[in-house]
N, C-alpha and C. Protein backbone atom coordinates (compact mmCIF):
# COMPACT_ATOMS: atom_id res chain seq x y z
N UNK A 1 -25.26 27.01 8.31
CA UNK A 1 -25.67 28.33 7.89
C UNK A 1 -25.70 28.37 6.36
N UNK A 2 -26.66 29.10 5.66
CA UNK A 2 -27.13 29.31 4.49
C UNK A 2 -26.16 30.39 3.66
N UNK A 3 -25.38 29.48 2.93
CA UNK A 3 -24.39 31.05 1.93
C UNK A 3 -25.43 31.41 0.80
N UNK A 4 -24.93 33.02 0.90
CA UNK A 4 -26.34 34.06 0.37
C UNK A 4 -25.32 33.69 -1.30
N UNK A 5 -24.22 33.65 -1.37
CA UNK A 5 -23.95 34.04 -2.80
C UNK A 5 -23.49 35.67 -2.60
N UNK A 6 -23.97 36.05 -4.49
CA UNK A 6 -23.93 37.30 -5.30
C UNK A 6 -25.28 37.89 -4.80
N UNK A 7 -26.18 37.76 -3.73
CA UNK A 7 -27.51 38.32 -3.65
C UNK A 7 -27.32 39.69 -3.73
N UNK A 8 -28.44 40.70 -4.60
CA UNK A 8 -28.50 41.48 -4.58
C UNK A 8 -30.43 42.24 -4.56
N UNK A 9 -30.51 43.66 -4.00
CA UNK A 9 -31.25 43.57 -3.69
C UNK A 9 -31.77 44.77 -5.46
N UNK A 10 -32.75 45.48 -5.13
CA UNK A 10 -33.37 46.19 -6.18
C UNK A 10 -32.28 47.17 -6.88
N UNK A 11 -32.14 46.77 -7.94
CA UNK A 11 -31.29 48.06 -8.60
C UNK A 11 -32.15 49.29 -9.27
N UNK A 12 -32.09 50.70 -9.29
CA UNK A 12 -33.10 51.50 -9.78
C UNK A 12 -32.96 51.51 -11.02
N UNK A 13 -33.45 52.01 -11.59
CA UNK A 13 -33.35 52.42 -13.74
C UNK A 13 -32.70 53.36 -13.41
N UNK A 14 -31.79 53.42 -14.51
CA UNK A 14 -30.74 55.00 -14.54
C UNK A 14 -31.94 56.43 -14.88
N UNK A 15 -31.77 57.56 -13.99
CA UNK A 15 -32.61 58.72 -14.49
C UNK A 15 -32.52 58.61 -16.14
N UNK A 16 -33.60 59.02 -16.59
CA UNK A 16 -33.94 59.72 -18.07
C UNK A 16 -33.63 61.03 -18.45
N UNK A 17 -33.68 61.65 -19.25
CA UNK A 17 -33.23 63.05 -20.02
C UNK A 17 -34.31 63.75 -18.92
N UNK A 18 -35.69 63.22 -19.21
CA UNK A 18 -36.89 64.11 -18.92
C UNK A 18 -37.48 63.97 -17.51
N UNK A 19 -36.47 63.39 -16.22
CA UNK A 19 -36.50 63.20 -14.87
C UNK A 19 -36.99 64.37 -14.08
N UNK A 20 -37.69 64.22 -13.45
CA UNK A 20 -37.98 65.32 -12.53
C UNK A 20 -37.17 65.89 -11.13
N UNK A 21 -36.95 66.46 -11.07
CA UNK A 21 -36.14 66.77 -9.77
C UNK A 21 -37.22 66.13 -8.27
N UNK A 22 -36.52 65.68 -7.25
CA UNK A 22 -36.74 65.42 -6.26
C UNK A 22 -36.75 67.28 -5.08
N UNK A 23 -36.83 67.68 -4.14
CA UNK A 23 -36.92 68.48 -3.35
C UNK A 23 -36.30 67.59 -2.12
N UNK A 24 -35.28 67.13 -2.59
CA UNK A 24 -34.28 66.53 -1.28
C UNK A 24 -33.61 67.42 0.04
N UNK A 25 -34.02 67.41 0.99
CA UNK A 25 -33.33 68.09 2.09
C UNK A 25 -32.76 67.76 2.77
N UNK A 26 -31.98 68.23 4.01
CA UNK A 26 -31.23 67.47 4.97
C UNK A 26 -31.98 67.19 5.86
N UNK A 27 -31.93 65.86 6.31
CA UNK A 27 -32.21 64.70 7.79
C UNK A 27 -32.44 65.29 8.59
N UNK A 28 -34.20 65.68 8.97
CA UNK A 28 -34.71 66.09 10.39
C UNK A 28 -35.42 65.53 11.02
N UNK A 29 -34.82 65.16 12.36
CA UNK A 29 -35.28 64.25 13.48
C UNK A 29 -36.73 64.54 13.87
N UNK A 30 -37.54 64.35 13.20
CA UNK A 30 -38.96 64.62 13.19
C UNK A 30 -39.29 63.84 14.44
N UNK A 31 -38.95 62.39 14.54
CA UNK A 31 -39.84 61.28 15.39
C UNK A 31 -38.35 60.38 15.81
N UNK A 32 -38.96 59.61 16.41
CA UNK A 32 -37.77 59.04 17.10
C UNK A 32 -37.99 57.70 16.38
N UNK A 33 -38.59 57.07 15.69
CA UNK A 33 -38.47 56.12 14.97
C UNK A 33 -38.85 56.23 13.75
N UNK A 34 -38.38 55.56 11.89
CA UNK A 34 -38.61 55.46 11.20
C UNK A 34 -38.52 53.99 10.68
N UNK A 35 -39.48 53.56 10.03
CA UNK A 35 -39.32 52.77 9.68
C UNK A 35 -39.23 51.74 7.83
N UNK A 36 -38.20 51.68 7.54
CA UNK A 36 -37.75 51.16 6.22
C UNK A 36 -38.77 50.02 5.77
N UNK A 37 -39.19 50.41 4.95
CA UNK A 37 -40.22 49.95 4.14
C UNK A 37 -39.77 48.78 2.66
N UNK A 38 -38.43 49.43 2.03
CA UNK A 38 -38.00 49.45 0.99
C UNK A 38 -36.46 49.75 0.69
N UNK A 39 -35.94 49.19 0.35
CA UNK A 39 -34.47 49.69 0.46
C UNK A 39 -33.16 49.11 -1.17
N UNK A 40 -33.34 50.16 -2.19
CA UNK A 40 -32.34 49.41 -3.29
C UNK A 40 -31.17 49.30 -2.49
N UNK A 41 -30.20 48.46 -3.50
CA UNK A 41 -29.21 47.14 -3.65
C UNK A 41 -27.79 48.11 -2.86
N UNK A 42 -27.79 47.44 -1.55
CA UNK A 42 -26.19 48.27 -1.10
C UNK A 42 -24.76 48.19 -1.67
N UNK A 43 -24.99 47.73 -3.26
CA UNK A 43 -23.79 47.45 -3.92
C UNK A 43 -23.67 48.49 -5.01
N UNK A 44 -24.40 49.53 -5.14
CA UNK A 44 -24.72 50.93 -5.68
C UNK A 44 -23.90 51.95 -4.88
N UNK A 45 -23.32 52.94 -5.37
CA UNK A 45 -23.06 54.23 -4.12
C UNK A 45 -24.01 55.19 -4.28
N UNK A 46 -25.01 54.82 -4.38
CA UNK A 46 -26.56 55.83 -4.21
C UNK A 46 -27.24 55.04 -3.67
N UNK A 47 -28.06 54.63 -2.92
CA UNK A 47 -29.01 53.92 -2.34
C UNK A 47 -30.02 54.70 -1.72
N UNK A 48 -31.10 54.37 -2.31
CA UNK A 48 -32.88 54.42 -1.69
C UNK A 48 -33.25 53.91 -0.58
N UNK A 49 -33.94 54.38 -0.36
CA UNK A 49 -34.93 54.25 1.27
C UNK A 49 -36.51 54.47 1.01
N UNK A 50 -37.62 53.55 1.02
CA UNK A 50 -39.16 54.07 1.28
C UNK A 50 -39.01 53.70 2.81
N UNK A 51 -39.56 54.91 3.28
CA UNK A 51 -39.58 55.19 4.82
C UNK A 51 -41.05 55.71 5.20
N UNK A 52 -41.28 55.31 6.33
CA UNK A 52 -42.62 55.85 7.06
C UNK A 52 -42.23 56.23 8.27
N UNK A 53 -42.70 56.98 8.51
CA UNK A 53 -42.77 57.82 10.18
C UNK A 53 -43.95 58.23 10.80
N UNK A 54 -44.63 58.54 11.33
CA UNK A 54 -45.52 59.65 12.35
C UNK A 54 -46.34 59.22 11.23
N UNK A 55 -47.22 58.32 10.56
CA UNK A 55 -48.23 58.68 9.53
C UNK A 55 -47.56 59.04 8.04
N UNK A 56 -46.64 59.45 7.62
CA UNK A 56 -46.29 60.08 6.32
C UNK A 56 -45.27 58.98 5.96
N UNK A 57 -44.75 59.25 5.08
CA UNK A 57 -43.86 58.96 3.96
C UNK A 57 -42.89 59.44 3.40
N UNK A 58 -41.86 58.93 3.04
CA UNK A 58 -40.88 59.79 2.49
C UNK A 58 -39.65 58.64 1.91
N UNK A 59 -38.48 59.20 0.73
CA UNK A 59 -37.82 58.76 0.24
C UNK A 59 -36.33 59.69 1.12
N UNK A 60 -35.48 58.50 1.54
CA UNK A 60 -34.06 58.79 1.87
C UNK A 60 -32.74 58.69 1.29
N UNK A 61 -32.36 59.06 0.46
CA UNK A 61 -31.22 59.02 -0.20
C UNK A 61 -29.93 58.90 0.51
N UNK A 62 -28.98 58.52 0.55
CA UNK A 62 -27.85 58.01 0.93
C UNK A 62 -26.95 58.01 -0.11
N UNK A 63 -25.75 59.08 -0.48
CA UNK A 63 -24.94 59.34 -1.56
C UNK A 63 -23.72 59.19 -0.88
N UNK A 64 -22.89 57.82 -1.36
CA UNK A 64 -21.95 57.03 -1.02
C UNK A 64 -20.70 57.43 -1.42
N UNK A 65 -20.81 58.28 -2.64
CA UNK A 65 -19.87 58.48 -3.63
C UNK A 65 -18.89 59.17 -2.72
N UNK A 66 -19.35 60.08 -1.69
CA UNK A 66 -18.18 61.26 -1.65
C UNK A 66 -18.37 61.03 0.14
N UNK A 67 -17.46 61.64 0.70
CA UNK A 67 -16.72 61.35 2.20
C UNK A 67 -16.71 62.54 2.88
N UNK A 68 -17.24 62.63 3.65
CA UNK A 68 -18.82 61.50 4.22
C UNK A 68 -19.55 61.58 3.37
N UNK A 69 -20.60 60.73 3.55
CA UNK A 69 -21.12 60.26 3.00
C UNK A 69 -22.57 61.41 3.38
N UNK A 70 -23.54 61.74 2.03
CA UNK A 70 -24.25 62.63 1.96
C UNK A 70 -26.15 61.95 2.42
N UNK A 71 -26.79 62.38 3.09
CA UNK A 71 -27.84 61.60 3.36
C UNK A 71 -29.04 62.70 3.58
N UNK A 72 -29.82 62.71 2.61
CA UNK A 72 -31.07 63.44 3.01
C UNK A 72 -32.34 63.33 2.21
N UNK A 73 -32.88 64.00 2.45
CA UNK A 73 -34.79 63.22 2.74
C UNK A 73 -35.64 63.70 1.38
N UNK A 74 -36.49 63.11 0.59
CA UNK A 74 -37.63 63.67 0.48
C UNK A 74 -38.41 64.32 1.11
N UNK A 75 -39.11 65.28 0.54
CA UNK A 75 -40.49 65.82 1.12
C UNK A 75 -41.13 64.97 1.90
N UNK A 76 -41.51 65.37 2.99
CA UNK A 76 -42.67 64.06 4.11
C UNK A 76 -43.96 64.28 3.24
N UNK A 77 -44.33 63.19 3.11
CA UNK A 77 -46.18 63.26 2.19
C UNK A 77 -47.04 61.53 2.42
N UNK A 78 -48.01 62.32 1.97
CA UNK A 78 -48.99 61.09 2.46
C UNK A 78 -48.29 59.63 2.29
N UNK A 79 -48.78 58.59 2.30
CA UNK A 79 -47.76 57.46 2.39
C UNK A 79 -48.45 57.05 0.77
N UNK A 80 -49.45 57.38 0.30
CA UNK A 80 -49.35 56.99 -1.30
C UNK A 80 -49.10 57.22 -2.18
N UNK A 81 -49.02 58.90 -1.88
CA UNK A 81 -47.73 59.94 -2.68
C UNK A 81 -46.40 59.33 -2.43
N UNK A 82 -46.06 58.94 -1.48
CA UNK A 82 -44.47 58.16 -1.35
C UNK A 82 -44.35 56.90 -1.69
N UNK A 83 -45.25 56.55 -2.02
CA UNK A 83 -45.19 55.33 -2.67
C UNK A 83 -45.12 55.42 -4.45
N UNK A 84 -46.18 55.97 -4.40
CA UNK A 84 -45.58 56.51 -6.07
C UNK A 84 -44.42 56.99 -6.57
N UNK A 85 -44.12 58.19 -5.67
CA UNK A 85 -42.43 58.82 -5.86
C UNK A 85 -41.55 57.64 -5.79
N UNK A 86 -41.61 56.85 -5.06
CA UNK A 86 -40.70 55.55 -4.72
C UNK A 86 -41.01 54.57 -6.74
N UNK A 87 -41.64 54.49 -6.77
CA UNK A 87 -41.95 54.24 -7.95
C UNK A 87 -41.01 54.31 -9.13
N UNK A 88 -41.09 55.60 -9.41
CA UNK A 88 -41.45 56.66 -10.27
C UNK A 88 -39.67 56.96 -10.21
N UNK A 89 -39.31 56.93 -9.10
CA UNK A 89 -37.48 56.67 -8.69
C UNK A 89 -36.93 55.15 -9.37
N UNK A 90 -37.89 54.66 -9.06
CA UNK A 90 -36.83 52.80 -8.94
C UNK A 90 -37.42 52.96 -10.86
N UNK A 91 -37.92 53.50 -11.65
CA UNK A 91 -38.33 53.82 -13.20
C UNK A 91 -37.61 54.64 -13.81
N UNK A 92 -36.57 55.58 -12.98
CA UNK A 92 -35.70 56.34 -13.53
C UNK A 92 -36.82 58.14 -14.00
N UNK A 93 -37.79 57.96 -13.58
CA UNK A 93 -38.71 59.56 -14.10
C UNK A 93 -38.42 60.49 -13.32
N UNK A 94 -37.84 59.89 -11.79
CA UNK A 94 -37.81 61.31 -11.09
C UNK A 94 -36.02 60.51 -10.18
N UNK A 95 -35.56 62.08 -9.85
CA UNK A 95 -34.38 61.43 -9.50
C UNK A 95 -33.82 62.64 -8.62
C-alpha cells in the first residue's frame, strides 16, 4: 500500500477587506443525491464544497470551529454561476 505522506488538498486565499458576502443558508434536502465536484483541504476548520444537484450548483460550507459543527449552503444557481462563486471563494473576493 502507497503512504500518502503530508498530502493536502486545496487551501483557499484568506478573505480580503473588500469580500463579498455569500447568502449562506441552512441544508435543504432538495434531492436525494448531491454530488461533490470540489472539495478544499480537510486540515482547515472551514472547508468548501462545489456541489451539483437536480441541474444547479451550489457552494457548502462546513464550519469546524465550533460544536457541532455548523454546515450550510449557498444559493442553488446555474452550475456556471457556481463555478465562478467557487472561484471567486478559493481567491479570497467572496467569503
Amino acid at each position: 500500500m502507497a503512504a500518502f505522506g503530508d498530502f493536502h488538498s486545496v487551501h483557499p486565499t484568506s478573505p480580503r477587506p473588500d469580500a463579498t458576502s455569500v447568502a449562506w443558508s441552512p441544508v435543504e434536502r432538495r434531492t436525494e443525491r448531491v454530488r461533490v465536484r470540489a472539495h478544499t483541504c480537510e486540515c482547515l476548520p472551514l472547508v468548501f464544497e462545489q456541489c451539483r444537484a437536480g441541474g444547479l450548483g451550489f457552494i457548502r460550507r462546513h464550519d469546524r470551529s465550533v460544536s457541532p459543527w455548523i454546515v450550510v449552503d449557498s444559493p442553488w444557481m446555474k452550475v456556471g454561476d457556481a463555478e465562478t462563486l467557487w472561484q471567486r471563494i478559493m481567491r479570497g473576493e467572496a467569503r
